[in-house]
C-alpha atoms as a PDB file:
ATOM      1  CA  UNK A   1     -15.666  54.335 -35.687  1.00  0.00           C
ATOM      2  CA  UNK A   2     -15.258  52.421 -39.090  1.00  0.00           C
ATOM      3  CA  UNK A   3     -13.322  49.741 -40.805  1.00  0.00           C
ATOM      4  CA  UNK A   4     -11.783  50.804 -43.904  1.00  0.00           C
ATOM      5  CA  UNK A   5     -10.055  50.231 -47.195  1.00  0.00           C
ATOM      6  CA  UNK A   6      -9.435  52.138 -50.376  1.00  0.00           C
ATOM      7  CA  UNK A   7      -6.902  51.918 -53.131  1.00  0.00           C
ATOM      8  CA  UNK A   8      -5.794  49.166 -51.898  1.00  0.00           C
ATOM      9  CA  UNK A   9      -3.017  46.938 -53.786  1.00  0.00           C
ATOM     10  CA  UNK A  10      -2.269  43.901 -53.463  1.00  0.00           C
ATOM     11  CA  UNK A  11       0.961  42.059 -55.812  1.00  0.00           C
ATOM     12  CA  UNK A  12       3.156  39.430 -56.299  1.00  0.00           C
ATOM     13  CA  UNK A  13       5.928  40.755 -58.519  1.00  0.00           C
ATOM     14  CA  UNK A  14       4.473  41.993 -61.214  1.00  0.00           C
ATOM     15  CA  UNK A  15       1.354  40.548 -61.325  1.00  0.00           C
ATOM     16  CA  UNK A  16      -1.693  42.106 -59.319  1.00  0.00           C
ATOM     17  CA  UNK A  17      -3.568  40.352 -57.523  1.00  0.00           C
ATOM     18  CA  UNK A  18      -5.903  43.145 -56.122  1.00  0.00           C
ATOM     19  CA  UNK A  19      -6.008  46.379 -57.930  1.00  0.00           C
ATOM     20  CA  UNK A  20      -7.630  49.503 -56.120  1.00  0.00           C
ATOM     21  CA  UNK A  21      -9.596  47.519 -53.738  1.00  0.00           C
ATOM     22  CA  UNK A  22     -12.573  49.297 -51.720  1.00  0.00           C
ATOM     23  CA  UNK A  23     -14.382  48.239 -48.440  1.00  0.00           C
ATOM     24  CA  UNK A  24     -15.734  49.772 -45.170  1.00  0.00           C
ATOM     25  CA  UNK A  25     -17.496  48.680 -42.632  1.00  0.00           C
ATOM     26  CA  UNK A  26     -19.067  50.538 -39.347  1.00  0.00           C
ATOM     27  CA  UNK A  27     -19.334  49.298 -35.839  1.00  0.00           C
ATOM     28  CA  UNK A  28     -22.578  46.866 -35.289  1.00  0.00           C
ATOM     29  CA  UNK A  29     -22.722  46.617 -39.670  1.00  0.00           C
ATOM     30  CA  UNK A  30     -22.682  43.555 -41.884  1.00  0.00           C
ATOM     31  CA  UNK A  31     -21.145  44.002 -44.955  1.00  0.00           C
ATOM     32  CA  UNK A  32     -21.000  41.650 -47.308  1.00  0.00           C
ATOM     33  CA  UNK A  33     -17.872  40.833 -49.976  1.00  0.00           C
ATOM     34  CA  UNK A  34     -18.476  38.818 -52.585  1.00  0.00           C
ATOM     35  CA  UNK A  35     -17.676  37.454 -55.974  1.00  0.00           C
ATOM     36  CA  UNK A  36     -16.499  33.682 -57.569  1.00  0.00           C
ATOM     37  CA  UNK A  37     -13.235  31.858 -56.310  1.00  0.00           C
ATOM     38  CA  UNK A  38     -10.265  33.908 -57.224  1.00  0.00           C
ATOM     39  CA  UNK A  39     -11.750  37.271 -57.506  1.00  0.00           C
ATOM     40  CA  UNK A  40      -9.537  38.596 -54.733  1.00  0.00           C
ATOM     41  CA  UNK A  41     -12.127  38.511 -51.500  1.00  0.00           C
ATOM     42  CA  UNK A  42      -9.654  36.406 -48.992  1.00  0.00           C
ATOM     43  CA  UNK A  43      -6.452  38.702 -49.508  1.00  0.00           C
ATOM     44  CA  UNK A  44      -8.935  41.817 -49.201  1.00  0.00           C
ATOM     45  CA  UNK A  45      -9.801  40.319 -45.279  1.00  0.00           C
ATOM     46  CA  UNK A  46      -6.790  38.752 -44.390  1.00  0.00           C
ATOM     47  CA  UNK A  47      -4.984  42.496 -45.712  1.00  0.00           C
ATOM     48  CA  UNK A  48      -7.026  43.888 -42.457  1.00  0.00           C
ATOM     49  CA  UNK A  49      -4.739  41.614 -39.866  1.00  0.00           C
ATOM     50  CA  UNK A  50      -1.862  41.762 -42.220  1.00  0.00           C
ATOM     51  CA  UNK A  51      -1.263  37.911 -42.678  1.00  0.00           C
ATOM     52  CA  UNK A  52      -0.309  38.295 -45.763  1.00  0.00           C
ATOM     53  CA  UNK A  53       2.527  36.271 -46.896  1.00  0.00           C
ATOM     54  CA  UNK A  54       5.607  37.997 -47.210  1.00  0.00           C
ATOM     55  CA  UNK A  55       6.281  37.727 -50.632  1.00  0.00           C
ATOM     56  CA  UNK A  56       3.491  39.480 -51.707  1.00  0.00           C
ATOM     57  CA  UNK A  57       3.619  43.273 -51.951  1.00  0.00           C
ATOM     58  CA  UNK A  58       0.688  45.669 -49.894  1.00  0.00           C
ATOM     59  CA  UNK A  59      -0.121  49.341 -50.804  1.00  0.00           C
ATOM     60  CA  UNK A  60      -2.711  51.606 -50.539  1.00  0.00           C
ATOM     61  CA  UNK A  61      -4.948  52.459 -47.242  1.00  0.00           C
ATOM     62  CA  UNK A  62      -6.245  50.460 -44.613  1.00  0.00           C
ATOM     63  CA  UNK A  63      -7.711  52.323 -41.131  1.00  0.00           C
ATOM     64  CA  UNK A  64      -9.582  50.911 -37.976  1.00  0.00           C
ATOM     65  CA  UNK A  65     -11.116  53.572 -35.943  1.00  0.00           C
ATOM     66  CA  UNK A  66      -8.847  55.471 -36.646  1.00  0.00           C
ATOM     67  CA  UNK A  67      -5.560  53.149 -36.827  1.00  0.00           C
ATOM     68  CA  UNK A  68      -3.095  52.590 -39.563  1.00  0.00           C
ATOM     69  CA  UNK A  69      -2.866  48.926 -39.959  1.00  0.00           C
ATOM     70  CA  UNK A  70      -0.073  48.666 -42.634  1.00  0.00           C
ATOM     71  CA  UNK A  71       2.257  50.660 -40.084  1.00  0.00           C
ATOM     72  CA  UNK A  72       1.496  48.585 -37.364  1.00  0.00           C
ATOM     73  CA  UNK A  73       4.473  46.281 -36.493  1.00  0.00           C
ATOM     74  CA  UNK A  74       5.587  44.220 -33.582  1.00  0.00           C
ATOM     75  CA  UNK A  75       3.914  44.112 -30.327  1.00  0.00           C
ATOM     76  CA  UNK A  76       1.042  46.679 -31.402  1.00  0.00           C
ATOM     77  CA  UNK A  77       0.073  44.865 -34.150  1.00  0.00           C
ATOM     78  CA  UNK A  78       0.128  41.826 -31.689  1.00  0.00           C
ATOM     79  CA  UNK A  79      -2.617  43.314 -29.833  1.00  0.00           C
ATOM     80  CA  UNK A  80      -4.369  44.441 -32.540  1.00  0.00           C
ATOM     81  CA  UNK A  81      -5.060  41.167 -33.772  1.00  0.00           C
ATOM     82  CA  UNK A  82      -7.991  39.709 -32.677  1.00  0.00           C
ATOM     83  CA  UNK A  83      -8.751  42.832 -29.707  1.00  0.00           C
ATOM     84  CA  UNK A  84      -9.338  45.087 -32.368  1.00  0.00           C
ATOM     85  CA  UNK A  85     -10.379  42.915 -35.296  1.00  0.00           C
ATOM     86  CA  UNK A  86     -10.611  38.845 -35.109  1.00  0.00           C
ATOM     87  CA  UNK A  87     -10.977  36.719 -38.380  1.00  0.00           C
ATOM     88  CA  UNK A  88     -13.062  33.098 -38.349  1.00  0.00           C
ATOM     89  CA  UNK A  89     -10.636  30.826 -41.032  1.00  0.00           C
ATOM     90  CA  UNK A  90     -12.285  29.353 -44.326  1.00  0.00           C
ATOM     91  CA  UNK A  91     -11.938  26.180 -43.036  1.00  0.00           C
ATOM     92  CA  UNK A  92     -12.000  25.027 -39.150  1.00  0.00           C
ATOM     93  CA  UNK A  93     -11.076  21.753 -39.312  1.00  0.00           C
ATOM     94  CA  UNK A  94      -7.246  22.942 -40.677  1.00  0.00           C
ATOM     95  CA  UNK A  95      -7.630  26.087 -38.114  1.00  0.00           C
ATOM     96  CA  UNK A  96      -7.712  24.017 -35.149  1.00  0.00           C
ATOM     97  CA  UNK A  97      -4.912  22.169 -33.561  1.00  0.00           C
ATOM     98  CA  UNK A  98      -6.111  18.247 -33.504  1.00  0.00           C
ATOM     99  CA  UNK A  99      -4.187  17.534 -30.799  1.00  0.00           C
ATOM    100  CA  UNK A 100      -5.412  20.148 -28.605  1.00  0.00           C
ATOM    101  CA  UNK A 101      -9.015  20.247 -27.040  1.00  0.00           C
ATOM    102  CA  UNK A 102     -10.876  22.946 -28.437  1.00  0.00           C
ATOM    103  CA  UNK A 103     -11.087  24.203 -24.544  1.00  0.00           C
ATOM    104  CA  UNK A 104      -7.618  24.598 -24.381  1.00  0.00           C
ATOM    105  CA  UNK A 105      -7.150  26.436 -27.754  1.00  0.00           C
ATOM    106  CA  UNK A 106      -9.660  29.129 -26.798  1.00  0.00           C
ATOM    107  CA  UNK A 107      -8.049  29.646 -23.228  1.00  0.00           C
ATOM    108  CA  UNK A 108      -4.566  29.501 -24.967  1.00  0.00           C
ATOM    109  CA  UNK A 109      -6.179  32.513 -27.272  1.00  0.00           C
ATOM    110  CA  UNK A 110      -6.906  34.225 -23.703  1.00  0.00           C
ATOM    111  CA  UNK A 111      -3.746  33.758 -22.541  1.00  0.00           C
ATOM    112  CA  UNK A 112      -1.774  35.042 -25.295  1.00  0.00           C
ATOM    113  CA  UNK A 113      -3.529  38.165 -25.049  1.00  0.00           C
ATOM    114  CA  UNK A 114      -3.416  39.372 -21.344  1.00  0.00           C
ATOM    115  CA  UNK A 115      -5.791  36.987 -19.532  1.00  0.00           C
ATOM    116  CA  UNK A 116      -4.808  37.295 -15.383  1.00  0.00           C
ATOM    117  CA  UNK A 117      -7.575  35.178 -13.765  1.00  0.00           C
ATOM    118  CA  UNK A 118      -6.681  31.876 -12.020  1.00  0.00           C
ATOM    119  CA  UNK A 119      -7.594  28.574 -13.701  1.00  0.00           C
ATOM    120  CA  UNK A 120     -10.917  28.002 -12.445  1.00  0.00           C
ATOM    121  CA  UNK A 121     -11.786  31.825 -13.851  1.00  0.00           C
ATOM    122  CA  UNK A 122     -10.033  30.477 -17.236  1.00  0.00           C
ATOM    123  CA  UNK A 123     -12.658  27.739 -17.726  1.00  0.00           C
ATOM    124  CA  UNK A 124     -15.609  29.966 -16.584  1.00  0.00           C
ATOM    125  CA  UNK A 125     -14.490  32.546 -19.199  1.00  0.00           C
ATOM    126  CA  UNK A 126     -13.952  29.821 -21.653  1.00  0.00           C
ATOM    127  CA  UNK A 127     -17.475  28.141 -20.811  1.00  0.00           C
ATOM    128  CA  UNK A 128     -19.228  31.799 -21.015  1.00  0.00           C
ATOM    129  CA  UNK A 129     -17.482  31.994 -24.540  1.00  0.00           C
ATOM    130  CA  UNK A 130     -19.122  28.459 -25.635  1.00  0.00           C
ATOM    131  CA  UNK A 131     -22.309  29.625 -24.173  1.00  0.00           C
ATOM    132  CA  UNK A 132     -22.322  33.003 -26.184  1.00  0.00           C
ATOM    133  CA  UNK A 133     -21.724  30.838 -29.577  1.00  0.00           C
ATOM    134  CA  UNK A 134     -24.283  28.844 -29.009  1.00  0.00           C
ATOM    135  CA  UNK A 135     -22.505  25.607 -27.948  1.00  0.00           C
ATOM    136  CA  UNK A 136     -24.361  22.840 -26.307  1.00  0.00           C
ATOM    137  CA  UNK A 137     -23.186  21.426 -23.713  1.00  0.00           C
ATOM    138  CA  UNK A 138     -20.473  24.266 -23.027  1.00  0.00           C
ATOM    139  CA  UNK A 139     -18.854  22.487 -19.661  1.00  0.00           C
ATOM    140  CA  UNK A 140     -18.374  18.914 -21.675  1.00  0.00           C
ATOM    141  CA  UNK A 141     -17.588  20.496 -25.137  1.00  0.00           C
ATOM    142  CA  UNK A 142     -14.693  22.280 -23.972  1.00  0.00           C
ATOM    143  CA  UNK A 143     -12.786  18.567 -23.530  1.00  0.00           C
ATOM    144  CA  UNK A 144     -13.489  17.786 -26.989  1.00  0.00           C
ATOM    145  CA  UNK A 145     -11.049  17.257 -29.408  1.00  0.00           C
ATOM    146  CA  UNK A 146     -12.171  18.726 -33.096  1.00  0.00           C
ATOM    147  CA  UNK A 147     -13.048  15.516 -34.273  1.00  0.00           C
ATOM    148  CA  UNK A 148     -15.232  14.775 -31.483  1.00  0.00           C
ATOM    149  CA  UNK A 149     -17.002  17.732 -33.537  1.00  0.00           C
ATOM    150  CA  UNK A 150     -19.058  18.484 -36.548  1.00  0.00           C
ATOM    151  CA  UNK A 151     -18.078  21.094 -39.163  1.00  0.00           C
ATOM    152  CA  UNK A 152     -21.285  23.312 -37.616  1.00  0.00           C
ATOM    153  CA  UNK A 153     -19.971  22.650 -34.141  1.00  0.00           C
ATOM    154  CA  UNK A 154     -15.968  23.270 -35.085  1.00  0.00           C
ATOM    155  CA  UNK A 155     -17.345  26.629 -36.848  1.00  0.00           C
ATOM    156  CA  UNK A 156     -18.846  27.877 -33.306  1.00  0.00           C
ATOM    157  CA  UNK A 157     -15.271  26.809 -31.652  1.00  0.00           C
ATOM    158  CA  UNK A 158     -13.624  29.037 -34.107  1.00  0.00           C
ATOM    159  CA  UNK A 159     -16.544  32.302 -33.623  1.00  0.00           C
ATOM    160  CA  UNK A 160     -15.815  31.560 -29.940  1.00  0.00           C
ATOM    161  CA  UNK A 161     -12.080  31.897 -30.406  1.00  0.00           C
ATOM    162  CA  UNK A 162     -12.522  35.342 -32.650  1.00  0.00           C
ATOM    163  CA  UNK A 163     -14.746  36.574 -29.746  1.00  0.00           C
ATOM    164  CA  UNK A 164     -12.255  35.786 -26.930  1.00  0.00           C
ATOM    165  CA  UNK A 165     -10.613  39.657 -27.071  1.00  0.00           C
ATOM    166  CA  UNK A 166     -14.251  41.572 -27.772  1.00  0.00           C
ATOM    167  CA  UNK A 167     -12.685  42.412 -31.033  1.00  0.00           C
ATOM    168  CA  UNK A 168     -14.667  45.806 -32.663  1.00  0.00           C
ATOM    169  CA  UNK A 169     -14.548  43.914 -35.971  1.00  0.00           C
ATOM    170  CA  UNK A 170     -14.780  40.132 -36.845  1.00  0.00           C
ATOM    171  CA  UNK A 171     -13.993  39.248 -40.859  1.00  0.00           C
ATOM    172  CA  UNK A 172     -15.511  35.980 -41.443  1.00  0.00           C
ATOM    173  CA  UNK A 173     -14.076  33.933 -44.399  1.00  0.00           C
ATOM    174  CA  UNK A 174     -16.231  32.015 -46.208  1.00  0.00           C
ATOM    175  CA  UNK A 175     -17.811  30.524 -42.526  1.00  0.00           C
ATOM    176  CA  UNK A 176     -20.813  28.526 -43.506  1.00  0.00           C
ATOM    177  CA  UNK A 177     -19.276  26.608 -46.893  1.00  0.00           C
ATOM    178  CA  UNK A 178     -18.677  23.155 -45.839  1.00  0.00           C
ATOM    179  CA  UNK A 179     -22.468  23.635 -43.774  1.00  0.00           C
ATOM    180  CA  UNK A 180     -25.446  22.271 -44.854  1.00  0.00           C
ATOM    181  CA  UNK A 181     -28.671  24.765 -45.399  1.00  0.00           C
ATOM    182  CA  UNK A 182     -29.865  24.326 -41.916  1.00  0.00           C
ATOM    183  CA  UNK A 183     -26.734  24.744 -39.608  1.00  0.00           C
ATOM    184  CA  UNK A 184     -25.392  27.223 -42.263  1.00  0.00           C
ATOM    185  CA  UNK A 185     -28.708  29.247 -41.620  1.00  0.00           C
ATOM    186  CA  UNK A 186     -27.902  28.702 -37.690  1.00  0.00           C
ATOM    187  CA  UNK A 187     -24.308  29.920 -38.169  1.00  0.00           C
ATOM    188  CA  UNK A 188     -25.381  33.131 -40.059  1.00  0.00           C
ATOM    189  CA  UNK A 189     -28.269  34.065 -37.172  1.00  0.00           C
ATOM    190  CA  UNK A 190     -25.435  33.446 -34.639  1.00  0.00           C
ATOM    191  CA  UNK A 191     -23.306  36.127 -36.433  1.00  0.00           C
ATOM    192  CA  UNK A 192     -26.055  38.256 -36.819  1.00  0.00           C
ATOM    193  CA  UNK A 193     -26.888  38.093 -33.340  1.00  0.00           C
ATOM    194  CA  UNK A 194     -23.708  38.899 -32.066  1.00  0.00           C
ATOM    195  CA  UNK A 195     -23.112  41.283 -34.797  1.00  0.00           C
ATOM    196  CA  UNK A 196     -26.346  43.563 -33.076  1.00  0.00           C
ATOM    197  CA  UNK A 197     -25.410  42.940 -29.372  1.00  0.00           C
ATOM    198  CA  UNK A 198     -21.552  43.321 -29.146  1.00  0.00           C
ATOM    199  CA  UNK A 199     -22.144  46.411 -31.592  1.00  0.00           C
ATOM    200  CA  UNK A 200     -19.160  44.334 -33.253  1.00  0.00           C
ATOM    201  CA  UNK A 201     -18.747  45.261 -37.492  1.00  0.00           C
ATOM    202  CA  UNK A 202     -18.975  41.984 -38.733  1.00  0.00           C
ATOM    203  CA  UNK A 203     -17.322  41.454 -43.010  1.00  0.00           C
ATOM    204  CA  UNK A 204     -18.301  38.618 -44.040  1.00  0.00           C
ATOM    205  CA  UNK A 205     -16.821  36.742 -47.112  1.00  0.00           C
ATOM    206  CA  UNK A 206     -18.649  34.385 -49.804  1.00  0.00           C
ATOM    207  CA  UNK A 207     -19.640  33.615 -52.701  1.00  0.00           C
ATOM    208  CA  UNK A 208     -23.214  33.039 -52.420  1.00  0.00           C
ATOM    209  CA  UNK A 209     -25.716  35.522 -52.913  1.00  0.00           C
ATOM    210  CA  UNK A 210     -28.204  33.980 -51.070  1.00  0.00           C
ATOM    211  CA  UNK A 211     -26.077  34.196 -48.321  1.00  0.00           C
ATOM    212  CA  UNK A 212     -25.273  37.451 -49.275  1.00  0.00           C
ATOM    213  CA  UNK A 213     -29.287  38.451 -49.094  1.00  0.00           C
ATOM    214  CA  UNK A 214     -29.999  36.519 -46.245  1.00  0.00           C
ATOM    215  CA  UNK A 215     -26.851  38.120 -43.744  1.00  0.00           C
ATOM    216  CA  UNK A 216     -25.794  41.580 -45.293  1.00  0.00           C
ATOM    217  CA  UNK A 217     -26.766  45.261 -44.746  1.00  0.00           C
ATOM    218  CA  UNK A 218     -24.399  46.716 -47.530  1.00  0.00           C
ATOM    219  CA  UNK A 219     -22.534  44.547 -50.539  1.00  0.00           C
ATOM    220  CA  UNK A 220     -18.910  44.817 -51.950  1.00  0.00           C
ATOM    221  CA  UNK A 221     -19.182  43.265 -55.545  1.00  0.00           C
ATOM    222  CA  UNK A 222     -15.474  41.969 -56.270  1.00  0.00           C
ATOM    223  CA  UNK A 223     -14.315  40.259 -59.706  1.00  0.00           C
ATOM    224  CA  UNK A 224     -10.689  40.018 -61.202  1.00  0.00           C
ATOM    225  CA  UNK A 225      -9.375  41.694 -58.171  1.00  0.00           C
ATOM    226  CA  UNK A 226     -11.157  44.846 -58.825  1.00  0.00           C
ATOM    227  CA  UNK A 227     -14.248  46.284 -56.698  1.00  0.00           C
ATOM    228  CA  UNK A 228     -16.740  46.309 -59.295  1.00  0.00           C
ATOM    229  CA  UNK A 229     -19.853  47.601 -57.392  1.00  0.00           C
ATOM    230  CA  UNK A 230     -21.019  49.058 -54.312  1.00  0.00           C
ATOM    231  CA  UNK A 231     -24.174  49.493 -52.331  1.00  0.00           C
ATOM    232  CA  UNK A 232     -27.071  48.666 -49.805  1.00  0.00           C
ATOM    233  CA  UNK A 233     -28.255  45.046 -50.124  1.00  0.00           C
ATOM    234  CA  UNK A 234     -31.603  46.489 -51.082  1.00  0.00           C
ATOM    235  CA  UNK A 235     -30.360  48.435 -53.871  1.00  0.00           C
ATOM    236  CA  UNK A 236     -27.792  45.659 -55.228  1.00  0.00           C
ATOM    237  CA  UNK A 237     -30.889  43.020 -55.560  1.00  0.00           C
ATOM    238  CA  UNK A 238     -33.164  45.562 -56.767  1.00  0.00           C
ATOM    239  CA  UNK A 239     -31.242  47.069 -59.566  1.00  0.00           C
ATOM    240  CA  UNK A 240     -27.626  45.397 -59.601  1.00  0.00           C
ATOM    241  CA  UNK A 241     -25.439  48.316 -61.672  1.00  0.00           C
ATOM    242  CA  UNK A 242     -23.021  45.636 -63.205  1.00  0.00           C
ATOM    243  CA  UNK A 243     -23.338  43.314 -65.033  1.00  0.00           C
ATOM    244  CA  UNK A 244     -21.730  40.726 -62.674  1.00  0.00           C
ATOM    245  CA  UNK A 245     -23.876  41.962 -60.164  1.00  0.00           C
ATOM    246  CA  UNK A 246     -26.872  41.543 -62.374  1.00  0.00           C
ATOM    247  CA  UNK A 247     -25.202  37.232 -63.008  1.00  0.00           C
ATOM    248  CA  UNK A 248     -24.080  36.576 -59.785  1.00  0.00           C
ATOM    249  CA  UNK A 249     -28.110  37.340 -58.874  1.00  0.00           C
ATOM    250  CA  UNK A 250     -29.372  35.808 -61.640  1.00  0.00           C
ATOM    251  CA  UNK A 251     -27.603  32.571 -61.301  1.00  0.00           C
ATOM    252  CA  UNK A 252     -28.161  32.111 -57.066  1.00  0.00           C
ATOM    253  CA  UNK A 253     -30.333  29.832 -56.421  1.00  0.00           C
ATOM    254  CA  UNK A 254     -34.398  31.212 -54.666  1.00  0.00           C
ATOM    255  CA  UNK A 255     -34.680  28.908 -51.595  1.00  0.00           C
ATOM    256  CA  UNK A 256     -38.709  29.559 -51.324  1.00  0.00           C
ATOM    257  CA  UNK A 257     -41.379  31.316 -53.832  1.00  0.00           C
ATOM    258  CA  UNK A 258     -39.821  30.070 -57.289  1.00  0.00           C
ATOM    259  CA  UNK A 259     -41.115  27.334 -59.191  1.00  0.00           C
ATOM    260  CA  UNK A 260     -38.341  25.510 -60.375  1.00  0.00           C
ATOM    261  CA  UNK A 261     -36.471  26.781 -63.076  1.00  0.00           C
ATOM    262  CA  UNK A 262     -33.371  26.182 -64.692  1.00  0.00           C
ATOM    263  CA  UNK A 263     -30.571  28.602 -63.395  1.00  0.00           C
ATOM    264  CA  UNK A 264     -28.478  30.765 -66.349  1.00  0.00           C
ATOM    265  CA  UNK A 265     -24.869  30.887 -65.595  1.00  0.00           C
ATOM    266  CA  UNK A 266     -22.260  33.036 -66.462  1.00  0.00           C
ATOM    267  CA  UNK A 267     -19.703  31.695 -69.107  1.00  0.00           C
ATOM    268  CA  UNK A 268     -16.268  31.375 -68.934  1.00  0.00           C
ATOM    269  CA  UNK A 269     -14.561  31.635 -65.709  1.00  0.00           C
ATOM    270  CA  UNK A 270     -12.629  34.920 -63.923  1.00  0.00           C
ATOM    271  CA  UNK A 271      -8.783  35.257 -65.371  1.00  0.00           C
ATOM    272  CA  UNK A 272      -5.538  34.214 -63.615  1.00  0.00           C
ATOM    273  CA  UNK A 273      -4.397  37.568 -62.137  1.00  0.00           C
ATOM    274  CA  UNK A 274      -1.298  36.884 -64.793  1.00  0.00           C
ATOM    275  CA  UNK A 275      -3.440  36.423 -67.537  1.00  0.00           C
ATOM    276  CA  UNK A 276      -5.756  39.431 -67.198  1.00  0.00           C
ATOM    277  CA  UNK A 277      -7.540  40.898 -70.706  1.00  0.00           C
ATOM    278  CA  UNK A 278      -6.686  44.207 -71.868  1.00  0.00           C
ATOM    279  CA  UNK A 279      -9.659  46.800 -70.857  1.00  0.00           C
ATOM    280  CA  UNK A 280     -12.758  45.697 -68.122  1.00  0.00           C
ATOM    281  CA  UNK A 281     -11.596  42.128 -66.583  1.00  0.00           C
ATOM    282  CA  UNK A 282     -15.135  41.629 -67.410  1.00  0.00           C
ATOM    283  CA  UNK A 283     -15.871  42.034 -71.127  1.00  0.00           C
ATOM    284  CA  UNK A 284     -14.605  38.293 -72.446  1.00  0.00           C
ATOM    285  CA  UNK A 285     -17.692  36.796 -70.248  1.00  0.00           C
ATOM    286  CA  UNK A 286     -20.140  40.505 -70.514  1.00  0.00           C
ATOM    287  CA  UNK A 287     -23.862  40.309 -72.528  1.00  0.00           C
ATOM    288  CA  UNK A 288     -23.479  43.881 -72.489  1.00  0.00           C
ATOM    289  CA  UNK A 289     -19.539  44.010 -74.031  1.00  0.00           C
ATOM    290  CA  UNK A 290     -18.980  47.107 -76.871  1.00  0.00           C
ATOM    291  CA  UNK A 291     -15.415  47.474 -78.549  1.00  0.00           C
ATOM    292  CA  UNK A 292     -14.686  50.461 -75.350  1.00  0.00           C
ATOM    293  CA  UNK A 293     -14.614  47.951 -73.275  1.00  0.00           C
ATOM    294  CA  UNK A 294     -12.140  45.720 -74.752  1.00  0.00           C
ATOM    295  CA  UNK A 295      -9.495  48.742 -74.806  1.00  0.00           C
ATOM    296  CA  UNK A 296     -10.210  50.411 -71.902  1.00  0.00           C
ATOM    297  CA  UNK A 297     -10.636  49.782 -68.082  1.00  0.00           C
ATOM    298  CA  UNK A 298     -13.522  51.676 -66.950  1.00  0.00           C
ATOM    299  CA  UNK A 299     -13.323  53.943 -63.628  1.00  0.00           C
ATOM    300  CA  UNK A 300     -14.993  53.716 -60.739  1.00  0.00           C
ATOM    301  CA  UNK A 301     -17.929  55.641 -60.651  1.00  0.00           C
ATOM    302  CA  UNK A 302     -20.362  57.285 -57.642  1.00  0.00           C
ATOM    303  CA  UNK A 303     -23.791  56.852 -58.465  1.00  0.00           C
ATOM    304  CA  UNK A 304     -26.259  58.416 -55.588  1.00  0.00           C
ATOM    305  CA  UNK A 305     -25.070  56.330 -52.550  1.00  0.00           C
ATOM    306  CA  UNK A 306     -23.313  53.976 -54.805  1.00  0.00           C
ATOM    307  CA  UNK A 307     -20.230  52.751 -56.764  1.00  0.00           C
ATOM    308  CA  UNK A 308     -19.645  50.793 -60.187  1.00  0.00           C
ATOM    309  CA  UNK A 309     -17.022  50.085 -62.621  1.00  0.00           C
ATOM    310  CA  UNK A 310     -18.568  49.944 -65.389  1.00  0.00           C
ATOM    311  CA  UNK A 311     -18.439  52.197 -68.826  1.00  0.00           C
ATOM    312  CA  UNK A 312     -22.423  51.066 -69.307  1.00  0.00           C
ATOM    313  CA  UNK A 313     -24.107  50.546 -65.618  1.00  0.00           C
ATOM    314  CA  UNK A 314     -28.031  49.168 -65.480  1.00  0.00           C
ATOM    315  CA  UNK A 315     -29.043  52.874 -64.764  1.00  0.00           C
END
């Protein structure tokens, strides 16, 4: 029973937005993908529900136990959403309808997708959802309005929401961004948590490595729209295999054991899909760059339990 992705394409026109995409994910796993703003990560996740717009062009391979999602269509892929695999939104504040209490949002997400019971059962379900995200308060919050609510507490309403259907899979988008350190720690336990006891895969989407260390049991690297590099967390933070690995650690801040330092960053910033350099994506910002690598695009490569793109990996 597995979540996944390969050779996956993703284009608008002529211009590629994701090229050969990889990512899988097992039932009760968190994976981790990751890599700067416009590397690619969001269209990877929201490919899995296919909420793509329509203008942009999907190819390639996507299967949940078992299940073709780019076939899906119509009423089956209306059920499929959110009972098989749920997303949490980037933002919850432009997820959630202000002029609807969160309450009703969740049991409207109930409804939508087969709920029978009578009202009073409604609210108990939608209470017992609160509960499991960690709400306070469940039988008040549910009258709220979002901006009764903080960003931590709009970010459980949303978890709550993906959780209504028992999906097997939740992708989580960037969830604990707008969070400061301490309710973004809170969030990421509460994912966890659920993660282990619903046996529920659980992708999670960021930028930050230290989110990255803190949540993840395996790590999709992603730059450019390619998937760069592969592999346990442990192995990725002991010996990253590409050099973007290797920056993105380098540059994350250490939250406890480091004297302070100042952080090295990685120059330049990652190319408009359009405007893409001949050979690795990489080599206009790489330490490591030789003249191969400004000709040619390097293949993916299996090393042990792991994958790189790289023509000169940190063996």
């Amino acid at each position: 029973m597995s979540l996944n992705i390969s050779s996956l394409s993703i284009s608008a026109g002529e211009v590629k937005l994701v090229v050969d995409g990889e990512l899988s994910c097992e039932r009760g796993e968190r994976v981790a993908l990751v890599g700067e703003s416009g590397s690619g990560k969001s269209l990877t996740g929201l490919s899995v529900l296919k909420l793509l717009p329509e203008n942009l062009n999907i190819e390639g391979k996507i299967e949940v136990d078992g299940t073709e999602v780019l076939k899906l269509e119509g009423e089956e892929l209306r059920r499929f959403r959110w009972e098989k695999v749920a997303m949490v939104f980037q933002d919850p504040s432009s997820s959630l309808n202000p002029l609807m209490t969160v309450g009703e949002q969740v049991a409207e997400a109930l409804i939508y997708h087969g709920f029978k019971g009578s009202k009073e059962e409604l609210k108990e379900k939608v209470v017992e959802l609160f509960k499991m995200a960690q709400i306070p308060e469940a039988e008040k919050r549910i009258n709220a309005y979002p901006h009764h609510l903080s960003g931590g507490l709009k970010q459980r309403v949303a978890i709550a929401m993906a959780l209504a259907c028992s999906p097997n899979y939740l992708i989580a988008d960037e969830p604990t961004t707008a969070l400061d350190v301490t309710v973004q720690k809170r969030i990421l336990e509460l994912l966890k948590e659920l993660s282990k006891k619903r046996k529920m895969g659980t992708v999670l989407i960021t930028h930050d490595m230290a989110v990255v260390e803190e949540f993840a049991e395996r790590v999709f690297v992603m730059y450019s729209g390619f998937t760069v590099e592969s592999g346990s967390k442990e192995e990725i933070f002991r010996k990253p295999l590409h050099p973007y690995t290797e920056g993105l650690i380098a540059s994350s801040p250490k939250l406890t054991g480091i004297a302070k330092r100042r952080l090295p960053a990685i120059p330049g910033n990652v190319p408009e899909p359009s405007n893409r350099p001949e050979g690795c994506p990489f080599h206009p910002r790489c330490p490591k760059v030789k003249e191969v690598c400004r000709r040619e695009l390097p293949p993916a490569v299996k090393i042990e339990n792991r994958t790189v793109r790289c023509f000169f990996p940190n063996y």
